[in-house]
C-alpha atoms as a PDB file:
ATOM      1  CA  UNK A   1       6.585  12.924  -8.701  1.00  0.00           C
ATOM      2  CA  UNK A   2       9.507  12.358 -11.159  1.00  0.00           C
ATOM      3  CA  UNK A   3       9.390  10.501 -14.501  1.00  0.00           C
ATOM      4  CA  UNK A   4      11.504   7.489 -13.180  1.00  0.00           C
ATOM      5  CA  UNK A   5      14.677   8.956 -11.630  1.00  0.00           C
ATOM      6  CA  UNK A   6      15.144  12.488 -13.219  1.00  0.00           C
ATOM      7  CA  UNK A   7      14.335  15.765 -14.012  1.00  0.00           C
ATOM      8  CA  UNK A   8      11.955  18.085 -12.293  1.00  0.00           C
ATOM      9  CA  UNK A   9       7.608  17.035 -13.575  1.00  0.00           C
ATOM     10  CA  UNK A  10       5.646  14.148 -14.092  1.00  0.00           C
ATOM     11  CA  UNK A  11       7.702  13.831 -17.453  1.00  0.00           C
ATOM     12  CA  UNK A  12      10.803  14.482 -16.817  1.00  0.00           C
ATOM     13  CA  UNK A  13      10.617  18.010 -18.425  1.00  0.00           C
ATOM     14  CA  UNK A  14      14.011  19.411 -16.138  1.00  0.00           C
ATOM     15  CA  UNK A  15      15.870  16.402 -17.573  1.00  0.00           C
ATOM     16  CA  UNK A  16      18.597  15.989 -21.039  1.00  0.00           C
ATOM     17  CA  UNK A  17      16.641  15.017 -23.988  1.00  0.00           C
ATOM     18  CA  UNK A  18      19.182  12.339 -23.611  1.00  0.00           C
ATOM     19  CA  UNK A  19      18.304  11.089 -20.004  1.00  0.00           C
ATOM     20  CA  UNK A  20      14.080  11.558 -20.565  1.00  0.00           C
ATOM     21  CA  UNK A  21      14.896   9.233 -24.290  1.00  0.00           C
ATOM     22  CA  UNK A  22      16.914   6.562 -21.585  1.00  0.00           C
ATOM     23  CA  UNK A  23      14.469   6.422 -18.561  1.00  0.00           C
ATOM     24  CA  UNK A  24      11.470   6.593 -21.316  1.00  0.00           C
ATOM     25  CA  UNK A  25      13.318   3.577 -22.648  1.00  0.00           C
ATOM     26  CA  UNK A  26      14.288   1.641 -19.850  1.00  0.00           C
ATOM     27  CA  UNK A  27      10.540   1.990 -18.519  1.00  0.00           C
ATOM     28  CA  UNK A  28       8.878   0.773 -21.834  1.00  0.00           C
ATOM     29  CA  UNK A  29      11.115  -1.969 -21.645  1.00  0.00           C
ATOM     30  CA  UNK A  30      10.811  -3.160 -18.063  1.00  0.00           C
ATOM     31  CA  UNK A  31       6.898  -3.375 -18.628  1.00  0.00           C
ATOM     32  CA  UNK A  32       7.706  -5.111 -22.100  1.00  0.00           C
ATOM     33  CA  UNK A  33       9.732  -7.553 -20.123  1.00  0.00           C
ATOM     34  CA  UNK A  34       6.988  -8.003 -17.665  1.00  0.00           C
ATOM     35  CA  UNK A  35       3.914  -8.593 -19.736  1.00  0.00           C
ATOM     36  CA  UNK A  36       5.678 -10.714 -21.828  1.00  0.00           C
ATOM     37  CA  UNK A  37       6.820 -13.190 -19.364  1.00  0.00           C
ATOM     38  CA  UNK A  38       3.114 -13.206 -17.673  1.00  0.00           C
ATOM     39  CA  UNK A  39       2.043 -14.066 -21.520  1.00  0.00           C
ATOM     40  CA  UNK A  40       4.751 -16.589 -22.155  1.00  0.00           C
ATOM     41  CA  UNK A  41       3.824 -18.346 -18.627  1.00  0.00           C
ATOM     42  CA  UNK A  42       0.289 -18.202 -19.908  1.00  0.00           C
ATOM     43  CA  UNK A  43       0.570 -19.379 -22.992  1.00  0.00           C
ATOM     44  CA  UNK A  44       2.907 -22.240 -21.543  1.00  0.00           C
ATOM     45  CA  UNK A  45       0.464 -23.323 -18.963  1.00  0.00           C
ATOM     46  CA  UNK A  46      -2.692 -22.583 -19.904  1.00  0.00           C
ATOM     47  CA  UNK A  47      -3.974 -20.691 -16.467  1.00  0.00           C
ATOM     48  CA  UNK A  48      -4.865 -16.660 -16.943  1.00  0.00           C
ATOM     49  CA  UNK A  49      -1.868 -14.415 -16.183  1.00  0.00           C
ATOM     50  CA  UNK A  50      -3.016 -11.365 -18.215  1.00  0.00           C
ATOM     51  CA  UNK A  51      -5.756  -8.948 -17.053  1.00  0.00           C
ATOM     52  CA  UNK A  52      -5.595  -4.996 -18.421  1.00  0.00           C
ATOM     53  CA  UNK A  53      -4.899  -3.761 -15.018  1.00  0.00           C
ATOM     54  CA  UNK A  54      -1.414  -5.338 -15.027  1.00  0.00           C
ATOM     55  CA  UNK A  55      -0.096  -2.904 -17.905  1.00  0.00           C
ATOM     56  CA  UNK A  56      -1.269   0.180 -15.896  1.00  0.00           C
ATOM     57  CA  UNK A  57       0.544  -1.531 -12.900  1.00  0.00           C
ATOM     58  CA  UNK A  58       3.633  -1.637 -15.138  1.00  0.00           C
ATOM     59  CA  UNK A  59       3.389   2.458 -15.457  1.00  0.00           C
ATOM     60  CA  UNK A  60       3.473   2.949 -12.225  1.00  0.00           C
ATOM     61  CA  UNK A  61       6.463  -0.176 -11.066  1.00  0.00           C
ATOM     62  CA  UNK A  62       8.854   0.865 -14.041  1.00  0.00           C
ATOM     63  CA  UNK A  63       8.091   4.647 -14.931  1.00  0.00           C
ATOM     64  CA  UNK A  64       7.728   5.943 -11.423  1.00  0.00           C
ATOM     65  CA  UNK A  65       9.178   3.645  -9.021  1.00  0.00           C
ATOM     66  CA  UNK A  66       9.496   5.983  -5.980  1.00  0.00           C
ATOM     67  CA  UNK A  67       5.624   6.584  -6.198  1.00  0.00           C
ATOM     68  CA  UNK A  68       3.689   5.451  -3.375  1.00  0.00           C
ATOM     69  CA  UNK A  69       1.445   4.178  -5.520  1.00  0.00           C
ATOM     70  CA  UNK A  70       3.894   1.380  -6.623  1.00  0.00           C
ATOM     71  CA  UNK A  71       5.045  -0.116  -3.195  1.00  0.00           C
ATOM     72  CA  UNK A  72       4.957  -3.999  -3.194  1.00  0.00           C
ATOM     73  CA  UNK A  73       1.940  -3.702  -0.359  1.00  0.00           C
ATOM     74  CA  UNK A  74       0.053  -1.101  -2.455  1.00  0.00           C
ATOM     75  CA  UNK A  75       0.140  -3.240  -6.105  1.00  0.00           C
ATOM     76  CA  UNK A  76      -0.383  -6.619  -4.831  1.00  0.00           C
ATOM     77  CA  UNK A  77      -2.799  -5.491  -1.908  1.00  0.00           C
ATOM     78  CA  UNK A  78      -4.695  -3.301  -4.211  1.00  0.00           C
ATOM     79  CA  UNK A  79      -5.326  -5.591  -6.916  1.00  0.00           C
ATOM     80  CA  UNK A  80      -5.944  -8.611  -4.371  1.00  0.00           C
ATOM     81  CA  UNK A  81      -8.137  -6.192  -2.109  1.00  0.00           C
ATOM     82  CA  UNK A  82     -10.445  -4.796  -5.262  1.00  0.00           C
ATOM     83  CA  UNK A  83     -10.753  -7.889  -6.776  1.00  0.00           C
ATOM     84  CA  UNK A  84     -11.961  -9.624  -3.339  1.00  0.00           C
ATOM     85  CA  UNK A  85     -14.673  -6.721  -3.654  1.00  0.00           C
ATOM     86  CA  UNK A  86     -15.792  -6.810  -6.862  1.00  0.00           C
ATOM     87  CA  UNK A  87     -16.086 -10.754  -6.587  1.00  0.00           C
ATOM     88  CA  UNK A  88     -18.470  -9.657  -3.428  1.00  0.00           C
ATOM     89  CA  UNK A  89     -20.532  -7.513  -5.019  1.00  0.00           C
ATOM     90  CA  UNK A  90     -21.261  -9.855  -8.373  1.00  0.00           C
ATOM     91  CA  UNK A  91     -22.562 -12.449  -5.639  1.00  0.00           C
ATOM     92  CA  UNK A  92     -24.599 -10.779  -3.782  1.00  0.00           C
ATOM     93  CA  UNK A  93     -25.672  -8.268  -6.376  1.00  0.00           C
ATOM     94  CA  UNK A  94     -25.119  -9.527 -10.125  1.00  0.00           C
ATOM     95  CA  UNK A  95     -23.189  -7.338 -12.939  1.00  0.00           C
ATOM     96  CA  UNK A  96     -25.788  -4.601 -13.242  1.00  0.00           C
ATOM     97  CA  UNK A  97     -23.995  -1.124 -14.119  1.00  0.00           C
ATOM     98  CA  UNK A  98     -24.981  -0.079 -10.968  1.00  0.00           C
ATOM     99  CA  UNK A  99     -23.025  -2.679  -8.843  1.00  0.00           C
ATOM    100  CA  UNK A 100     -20.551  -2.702 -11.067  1.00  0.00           C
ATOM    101  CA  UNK A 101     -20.042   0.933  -9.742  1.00  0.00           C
ATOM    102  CA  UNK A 102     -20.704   0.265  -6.504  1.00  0.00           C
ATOM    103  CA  UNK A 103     -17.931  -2.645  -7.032  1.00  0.00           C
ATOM    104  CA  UNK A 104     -15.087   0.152  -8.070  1.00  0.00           C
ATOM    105  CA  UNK A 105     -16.723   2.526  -5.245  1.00  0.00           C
ATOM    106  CA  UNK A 106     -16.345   0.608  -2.589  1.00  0.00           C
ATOM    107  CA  UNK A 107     -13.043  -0.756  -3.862  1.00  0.00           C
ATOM    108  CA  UNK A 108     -11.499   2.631  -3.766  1.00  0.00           C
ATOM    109  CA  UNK A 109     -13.157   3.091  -0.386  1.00  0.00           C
ATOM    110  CA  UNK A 110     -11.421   0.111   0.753  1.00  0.00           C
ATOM    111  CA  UNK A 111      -8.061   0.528  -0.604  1.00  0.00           C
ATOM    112  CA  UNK A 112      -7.701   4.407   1.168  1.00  0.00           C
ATOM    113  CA  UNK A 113      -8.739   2.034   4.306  1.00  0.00           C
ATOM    114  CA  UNK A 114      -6.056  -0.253   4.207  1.00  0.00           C
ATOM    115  CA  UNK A 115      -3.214   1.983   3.204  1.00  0.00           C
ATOM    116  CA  UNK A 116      -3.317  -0.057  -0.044  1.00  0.00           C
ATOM    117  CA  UNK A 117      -4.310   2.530  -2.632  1.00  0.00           C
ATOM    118  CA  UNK A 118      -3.220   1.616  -6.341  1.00  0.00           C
ATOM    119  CA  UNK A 119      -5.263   3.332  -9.490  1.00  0.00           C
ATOM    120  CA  UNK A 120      -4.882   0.471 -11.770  1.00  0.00           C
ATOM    121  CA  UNK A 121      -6.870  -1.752  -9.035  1.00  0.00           C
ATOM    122  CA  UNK A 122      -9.165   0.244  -9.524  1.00  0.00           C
ATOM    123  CA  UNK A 123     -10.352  -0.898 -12.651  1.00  0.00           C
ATOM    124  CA  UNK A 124     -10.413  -4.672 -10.891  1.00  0.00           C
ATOM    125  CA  UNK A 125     -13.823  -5.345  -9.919  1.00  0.00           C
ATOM    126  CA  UNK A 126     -15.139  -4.427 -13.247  1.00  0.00           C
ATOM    127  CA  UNK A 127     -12.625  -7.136 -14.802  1.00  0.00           C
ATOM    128  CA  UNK A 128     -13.951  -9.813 -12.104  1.00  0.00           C
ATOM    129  CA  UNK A 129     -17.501  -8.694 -12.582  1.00  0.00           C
ATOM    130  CA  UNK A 130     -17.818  -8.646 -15.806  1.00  0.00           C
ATOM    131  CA  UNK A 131     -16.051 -11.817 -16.153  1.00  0.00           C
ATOM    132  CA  UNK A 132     -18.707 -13.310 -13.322  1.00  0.00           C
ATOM    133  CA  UNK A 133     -15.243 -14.255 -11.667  1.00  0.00           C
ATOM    134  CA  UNK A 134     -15.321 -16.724  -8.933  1.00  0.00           C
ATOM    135  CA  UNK A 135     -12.850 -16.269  -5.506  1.00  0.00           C
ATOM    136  CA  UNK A 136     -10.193 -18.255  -6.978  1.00  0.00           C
ATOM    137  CA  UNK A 137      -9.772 -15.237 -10.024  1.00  0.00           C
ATOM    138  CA  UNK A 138      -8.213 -12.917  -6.728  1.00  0.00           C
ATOM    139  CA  UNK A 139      -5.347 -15.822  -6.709  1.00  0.00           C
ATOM    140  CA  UNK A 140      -5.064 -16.734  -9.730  1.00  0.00           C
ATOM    141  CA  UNK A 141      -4.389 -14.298 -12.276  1.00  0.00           C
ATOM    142  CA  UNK A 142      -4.848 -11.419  -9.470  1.00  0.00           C
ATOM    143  CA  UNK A 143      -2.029 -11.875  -6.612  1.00  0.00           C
ATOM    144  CA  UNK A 144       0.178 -13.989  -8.281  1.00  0.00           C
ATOM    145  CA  UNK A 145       0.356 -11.817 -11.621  1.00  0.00           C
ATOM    146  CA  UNK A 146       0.880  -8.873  -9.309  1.00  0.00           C
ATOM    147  CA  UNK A 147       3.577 -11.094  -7.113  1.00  0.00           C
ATOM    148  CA  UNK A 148       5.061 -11.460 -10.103  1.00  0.00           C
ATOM    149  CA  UNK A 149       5.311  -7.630 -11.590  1.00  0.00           C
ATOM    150  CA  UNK A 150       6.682  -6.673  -8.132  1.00  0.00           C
ATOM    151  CA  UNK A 151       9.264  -8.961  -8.197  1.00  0.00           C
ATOM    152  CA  UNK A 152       9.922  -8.454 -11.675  1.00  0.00           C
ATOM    153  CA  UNK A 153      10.271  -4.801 -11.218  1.00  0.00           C
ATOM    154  CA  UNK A 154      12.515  -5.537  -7.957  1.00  0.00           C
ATOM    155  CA  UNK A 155      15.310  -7.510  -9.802  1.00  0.00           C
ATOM    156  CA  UNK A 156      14.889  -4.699 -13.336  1.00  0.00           C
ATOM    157  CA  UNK A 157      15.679  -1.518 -11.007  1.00  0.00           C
ATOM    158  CA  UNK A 158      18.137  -3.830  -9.232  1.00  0.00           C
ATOM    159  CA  UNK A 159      20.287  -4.856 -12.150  1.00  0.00           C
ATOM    160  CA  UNK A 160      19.360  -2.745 -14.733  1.00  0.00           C
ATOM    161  CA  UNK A 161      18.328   0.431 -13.910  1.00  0.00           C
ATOM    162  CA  UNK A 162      20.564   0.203 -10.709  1.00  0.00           C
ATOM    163  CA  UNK A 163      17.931   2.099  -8.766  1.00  0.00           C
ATOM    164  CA  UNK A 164      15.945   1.433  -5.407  1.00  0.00           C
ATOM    165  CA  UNK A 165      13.090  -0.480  -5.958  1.00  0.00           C
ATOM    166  CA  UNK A 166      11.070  -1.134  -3.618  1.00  0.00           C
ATOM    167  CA  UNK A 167      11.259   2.594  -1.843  1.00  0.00           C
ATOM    168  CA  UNK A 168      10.652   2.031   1.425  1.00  0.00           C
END
């Protein structure tokens, strides 16, 4: 995997100092742009837009676009799909330590499943769980925050980095 769009390493290490300093720059910026306007809609209406998970989702959408990991299906299915579990597992088994583990286990379980595999989902069910989340938490902040990074990250690689975005 590339550091957004050059260079040979996770980092970029094959790139200009030049190019790294612009793609480091036009990454930290598209996830500024994002959690900002999922904070300025929240703060406007009132309804939860921010969880954690979003900023690791804004690595993977802005840094390293062509990743696998950051297809449309993978960050909104992921974070939909893990959250759906973890809310599963705090009803039928509470927040203990154990089920929160189980809740992240069987989250990663079913995101290999479904072709849907993204890391910061991951850390979903433990959000939900520890929240004691109801079903309506996987809509609201869950698919329509990540809805919202995927298109955000369509139209910045679109008309500002000029770059494909979703790969497909």
């Amino acid at each position: 995997m590339t550091f957004l769009f050059s260079g040979s390493g996770a980092s970029g290490q094959g790139a200009p100092l030049a190019r790294r300093a612009l793609d480091a720059g036009l990454a930290g910026f598209g996830a500024f742009l994002a959690i900002l306007l999922l904070g300025l809609v929240q703060d406007g209406s009132g309804m939860l837009l921010l969880i954690a998970p979003f900023g690791a989702s804004c690595v993977l959408v802005f840094a390293i676009p062509q990743s696998p990991l950051a297809r449309p299906r993978n960050v909104v299915g992921g974070h939909v799909l893990s959250t759906a579990v973890g809310v599963v597992v705090l009803a039928f088994c509470g927040a203990a330590p154990w089920a929160v583990a189980m809740g992240v286990g069987v989250a990663v379980a079913v995101m290999l499943l479904t072709d849907t595999l993204h890391p910061p989902a991951g850390a979903d069910p433990i959000v939900a769980m520890l929240m004691g989340a109801s079903w309506t938490f996987a809509l609201m902040p869950v698919a329509v925050g990540a809805m919202a990074i995927v298109l955000l990250a369509t139209g910045f690689h679109r008309y500002v980095t000029r770059r494909p975005y979703p790969i497909r």
